[in-house]
N, C-alpha and C. Protein backbone atom coordinates (compact mmCIF):
# COMPACT_ATOMS: atom_id res chain seq x y z
N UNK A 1 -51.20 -41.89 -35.76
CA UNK A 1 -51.67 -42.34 -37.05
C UNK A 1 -50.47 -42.72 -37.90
N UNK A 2 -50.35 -44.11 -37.95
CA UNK A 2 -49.30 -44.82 -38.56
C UNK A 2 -48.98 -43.83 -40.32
N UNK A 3 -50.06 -44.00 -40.81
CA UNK A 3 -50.24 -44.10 -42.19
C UNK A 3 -50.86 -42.59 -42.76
N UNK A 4 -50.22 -41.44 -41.53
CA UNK A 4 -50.80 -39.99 -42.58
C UNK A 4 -52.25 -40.08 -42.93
N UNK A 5 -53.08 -40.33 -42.06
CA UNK A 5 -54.11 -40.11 -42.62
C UNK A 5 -54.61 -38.64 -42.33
N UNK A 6 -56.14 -38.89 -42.88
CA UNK A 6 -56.95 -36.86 -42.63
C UNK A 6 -57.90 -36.84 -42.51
N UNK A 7 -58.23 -35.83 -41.63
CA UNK A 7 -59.57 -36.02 -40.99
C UNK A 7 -59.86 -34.97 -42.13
N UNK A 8 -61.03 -35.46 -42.68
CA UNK A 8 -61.95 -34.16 -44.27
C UNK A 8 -62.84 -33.81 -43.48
N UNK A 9 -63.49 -32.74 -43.16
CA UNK A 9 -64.83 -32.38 -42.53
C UNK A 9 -65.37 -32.14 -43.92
N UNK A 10 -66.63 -32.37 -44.25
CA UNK A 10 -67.16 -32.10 -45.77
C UNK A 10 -68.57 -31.26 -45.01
N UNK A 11 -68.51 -30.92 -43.75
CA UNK A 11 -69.26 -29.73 -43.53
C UNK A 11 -69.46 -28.46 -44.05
N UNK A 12 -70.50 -27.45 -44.07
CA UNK A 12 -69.98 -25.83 -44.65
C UNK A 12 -68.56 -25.31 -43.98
N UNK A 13 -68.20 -24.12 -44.46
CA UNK A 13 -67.43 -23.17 -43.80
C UNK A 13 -67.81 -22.92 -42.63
N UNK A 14 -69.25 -22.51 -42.35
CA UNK A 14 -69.50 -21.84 -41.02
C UNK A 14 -69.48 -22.56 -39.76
N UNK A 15 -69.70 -23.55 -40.61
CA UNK A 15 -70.26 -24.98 -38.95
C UNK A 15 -68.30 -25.56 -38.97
N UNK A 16 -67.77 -25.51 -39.94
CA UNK A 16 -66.15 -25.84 -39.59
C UNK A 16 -65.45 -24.75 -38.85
N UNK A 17 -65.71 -23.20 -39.06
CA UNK A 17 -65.13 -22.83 -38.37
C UNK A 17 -66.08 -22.80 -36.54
N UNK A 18 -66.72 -22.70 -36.90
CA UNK A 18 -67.49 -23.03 -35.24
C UNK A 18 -66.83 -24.27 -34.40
N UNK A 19 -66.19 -25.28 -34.83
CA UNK A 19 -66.05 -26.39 -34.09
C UNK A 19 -65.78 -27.19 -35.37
N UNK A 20 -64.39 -28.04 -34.78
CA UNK A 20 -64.08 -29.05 -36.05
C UNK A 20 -62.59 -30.04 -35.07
N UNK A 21 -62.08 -31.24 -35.49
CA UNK A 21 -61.51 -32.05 -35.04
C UNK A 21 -60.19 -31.12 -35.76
N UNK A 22 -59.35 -31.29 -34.17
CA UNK A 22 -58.03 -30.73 -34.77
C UNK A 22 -56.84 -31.12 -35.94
N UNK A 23 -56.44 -30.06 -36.74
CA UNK A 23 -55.56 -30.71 -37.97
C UNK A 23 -56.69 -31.44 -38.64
N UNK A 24 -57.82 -30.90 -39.06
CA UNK A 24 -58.55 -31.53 -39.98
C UNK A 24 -59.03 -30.66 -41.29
N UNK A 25 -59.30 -31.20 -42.10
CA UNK A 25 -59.28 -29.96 -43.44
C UNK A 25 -60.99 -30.02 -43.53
N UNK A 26 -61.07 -29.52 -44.31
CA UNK A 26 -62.64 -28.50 -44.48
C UNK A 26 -62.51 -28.65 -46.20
N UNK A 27 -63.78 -29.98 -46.93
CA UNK A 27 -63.62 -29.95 -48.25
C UNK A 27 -65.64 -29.85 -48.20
N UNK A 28 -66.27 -29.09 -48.35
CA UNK A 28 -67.16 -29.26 -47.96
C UNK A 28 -67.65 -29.78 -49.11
N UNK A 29 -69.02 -30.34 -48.95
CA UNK A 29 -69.64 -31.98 -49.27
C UNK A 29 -70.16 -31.17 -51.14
N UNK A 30 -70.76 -29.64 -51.00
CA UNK A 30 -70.88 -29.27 -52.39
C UNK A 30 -70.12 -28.63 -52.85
N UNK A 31 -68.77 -28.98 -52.62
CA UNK A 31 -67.57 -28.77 -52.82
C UNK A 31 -66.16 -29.32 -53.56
N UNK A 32 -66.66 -30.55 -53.38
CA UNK A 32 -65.47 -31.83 -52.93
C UNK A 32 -64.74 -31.97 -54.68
N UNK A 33 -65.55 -31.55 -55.48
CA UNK A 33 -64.96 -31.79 -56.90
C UNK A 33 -63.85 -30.51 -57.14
N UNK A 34 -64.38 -29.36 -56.92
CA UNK A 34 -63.90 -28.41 -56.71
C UNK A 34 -62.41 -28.47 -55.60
N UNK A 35 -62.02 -28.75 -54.64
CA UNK A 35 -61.38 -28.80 -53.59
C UNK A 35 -59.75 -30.24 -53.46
N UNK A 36 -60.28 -31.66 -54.49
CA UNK A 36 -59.76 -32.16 -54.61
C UNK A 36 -58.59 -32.12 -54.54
N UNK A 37 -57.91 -31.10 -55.15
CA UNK A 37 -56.46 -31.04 -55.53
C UNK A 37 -55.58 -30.54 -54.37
N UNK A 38 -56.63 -30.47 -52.95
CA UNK A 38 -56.01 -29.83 -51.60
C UNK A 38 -55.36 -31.21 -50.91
N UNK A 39 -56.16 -32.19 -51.69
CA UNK A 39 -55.80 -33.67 -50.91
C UNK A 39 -54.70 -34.56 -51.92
N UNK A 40 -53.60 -34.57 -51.71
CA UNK A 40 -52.65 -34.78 -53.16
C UNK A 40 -52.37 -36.15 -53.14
N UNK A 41 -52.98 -37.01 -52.41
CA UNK A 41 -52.69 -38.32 -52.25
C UNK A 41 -54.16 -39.01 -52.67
N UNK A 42 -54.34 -40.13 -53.69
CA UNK A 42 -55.34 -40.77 -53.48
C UNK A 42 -55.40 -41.90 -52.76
N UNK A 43 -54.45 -42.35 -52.20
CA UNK A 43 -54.28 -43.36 -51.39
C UNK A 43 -53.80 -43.45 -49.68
N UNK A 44 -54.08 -42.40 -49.72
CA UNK A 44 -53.55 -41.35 -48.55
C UNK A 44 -55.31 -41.75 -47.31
N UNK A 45 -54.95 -42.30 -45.99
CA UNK A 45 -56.93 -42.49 -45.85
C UNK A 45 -57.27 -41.25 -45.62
N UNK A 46 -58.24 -41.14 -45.91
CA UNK A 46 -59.51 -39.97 -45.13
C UNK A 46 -60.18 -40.31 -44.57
N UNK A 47 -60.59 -40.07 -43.17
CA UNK A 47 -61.48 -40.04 -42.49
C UNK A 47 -62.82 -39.14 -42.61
N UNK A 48 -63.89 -39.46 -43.64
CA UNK A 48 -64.58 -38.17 -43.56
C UNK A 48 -65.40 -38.14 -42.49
N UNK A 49 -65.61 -36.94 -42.23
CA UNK A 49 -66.81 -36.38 -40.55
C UNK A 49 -67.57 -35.23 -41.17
N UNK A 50 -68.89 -35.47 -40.81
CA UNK A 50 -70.22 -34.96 -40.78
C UNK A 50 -70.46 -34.69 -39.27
N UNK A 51 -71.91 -34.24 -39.40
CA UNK A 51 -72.15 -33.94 -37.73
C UNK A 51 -72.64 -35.43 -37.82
N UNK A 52 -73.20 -35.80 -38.45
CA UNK A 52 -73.78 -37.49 -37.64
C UNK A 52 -73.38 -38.83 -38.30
N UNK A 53 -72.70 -38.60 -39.76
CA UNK A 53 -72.21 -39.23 -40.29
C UNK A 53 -72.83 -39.73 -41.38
N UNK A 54 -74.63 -39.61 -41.64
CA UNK A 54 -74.55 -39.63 -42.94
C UNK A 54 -74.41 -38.83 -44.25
N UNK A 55 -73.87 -37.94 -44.02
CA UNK A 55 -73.67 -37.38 -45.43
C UNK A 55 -72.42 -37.88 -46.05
N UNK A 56 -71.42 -37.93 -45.07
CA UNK A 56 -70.56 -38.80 -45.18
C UNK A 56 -70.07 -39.82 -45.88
N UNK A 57 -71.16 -40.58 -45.67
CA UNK A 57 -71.71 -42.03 -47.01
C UNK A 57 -71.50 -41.28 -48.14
N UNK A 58 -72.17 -40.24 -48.70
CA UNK A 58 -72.50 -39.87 -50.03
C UNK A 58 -71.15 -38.99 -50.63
N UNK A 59 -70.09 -38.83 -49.32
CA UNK A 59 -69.11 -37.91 -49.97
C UNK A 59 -68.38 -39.17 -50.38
N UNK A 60 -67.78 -39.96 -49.46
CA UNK A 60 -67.19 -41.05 -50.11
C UNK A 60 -67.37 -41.83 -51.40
N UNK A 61 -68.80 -41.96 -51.49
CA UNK A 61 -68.93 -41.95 -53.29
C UNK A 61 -68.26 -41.18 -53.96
N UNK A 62 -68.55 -39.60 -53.89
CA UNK A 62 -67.79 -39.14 -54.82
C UNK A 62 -66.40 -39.18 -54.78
N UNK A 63 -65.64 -39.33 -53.46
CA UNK A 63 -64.39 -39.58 -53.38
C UNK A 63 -63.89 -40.57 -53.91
N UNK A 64 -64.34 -41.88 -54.00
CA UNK A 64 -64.20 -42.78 -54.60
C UNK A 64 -63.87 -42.75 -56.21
N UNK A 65 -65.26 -42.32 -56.70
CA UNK A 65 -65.64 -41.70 -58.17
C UNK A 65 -63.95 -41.41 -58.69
N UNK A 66 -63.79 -40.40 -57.88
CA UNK A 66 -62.58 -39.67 -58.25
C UNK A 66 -60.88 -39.97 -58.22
N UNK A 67 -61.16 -41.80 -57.76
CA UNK A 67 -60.06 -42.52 -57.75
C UNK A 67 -59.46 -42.05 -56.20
N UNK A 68 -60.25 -41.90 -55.44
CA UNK A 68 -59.47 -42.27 -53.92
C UNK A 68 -59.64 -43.73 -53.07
N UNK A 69 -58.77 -44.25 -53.02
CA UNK A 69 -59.16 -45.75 -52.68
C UNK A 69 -59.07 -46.24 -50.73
N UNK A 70 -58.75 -45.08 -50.37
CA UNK A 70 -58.43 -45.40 -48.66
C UNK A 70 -59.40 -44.41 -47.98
N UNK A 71 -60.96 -44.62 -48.12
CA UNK A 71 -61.97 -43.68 -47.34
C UNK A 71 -62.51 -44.51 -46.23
N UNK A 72 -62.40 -43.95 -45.43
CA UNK A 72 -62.92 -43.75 -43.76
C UNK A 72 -65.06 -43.58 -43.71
N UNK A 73 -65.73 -43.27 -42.77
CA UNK A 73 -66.60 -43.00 -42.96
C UNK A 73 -66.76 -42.69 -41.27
N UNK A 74 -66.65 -41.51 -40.31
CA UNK A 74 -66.44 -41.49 -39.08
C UNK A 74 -68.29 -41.90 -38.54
N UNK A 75 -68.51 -43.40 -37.94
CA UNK A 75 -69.59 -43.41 -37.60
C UNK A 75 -69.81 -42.51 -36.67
N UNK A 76 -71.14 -41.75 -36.46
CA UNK A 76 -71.97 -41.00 -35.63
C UNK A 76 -71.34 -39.97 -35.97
N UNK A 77 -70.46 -39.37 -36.17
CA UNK A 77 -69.91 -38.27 -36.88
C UNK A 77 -69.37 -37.15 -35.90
N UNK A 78 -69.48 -36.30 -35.79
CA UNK A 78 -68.80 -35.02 -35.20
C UNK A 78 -69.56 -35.40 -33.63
N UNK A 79 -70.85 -35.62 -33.49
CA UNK A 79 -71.38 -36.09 -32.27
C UNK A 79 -71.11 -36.77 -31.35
N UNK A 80 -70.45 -38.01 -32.29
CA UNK A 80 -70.28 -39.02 -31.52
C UNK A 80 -68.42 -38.80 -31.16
N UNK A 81 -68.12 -37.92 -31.74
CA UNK A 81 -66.49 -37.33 -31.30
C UNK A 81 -66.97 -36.73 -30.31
N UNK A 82 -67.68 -35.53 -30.07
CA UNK A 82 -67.74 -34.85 -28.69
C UNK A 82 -68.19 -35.23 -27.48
N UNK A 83 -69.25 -36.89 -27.82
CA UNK A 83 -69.80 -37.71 -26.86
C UNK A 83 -68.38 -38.34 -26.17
N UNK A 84 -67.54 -38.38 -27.18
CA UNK A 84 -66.63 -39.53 -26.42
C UNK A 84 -65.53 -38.48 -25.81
N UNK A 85 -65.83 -37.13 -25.95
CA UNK A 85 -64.94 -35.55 -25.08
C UNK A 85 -63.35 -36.00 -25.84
N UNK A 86 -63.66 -36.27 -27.14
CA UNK A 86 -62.00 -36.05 -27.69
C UNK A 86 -61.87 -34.57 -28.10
N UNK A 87 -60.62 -34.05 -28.62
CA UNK A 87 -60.75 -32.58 -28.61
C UNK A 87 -60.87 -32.31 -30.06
N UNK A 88 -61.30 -30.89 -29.77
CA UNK A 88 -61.46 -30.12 -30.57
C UNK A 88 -61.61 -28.48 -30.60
N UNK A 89 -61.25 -27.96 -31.99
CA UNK A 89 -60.89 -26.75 -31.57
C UNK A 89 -62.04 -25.96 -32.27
N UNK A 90 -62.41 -25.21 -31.87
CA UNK A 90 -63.16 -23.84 -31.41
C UNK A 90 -63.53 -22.87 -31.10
């Protein structure tokens, strides 16, 4: 990853620590206003991941909202990562 990007899981705690893409942070989705200040770059991309990818859509709004201008949206989401057997830790 040329450009520092981050994988955001905006999942709960419980389902992040169960399984999550490695080196990825945990801002969860009724969270994300709260948590902001963990991500110190607004121009920095994020990749956000859900389990299927739409909630995803709706975090990036608020990420946006909040002056982040380089958001990701991981189609199919956490699923479609384990369909394709990339890793992850667990």
């Amino acid at each position: 990853n040329q450009q520092k990007g981050c994988f955001v899981d905006i999942r709960d705690k419980d389902a992040f620590e169960t399984s999550h893409i490695v080196d990825s942070v945990n801002v969860p989705l009724a969270d994300i206003e709260a948590n902001l200040k963990s991500l110190k770059k607004k121009d920095q991309p994020l990749v956000l991941v859900c389990d299927s990818g739409q909630r995803s859509k709706a975090a990036a709004k608020q990420f946006k909202k909040h002056g982040y201008t380089n958001i990701y949206v991981m189609s199919g989401g956490l699923h479609a990562w384990r369909d394709a057997k990339l890793p992850l830790f667990s």
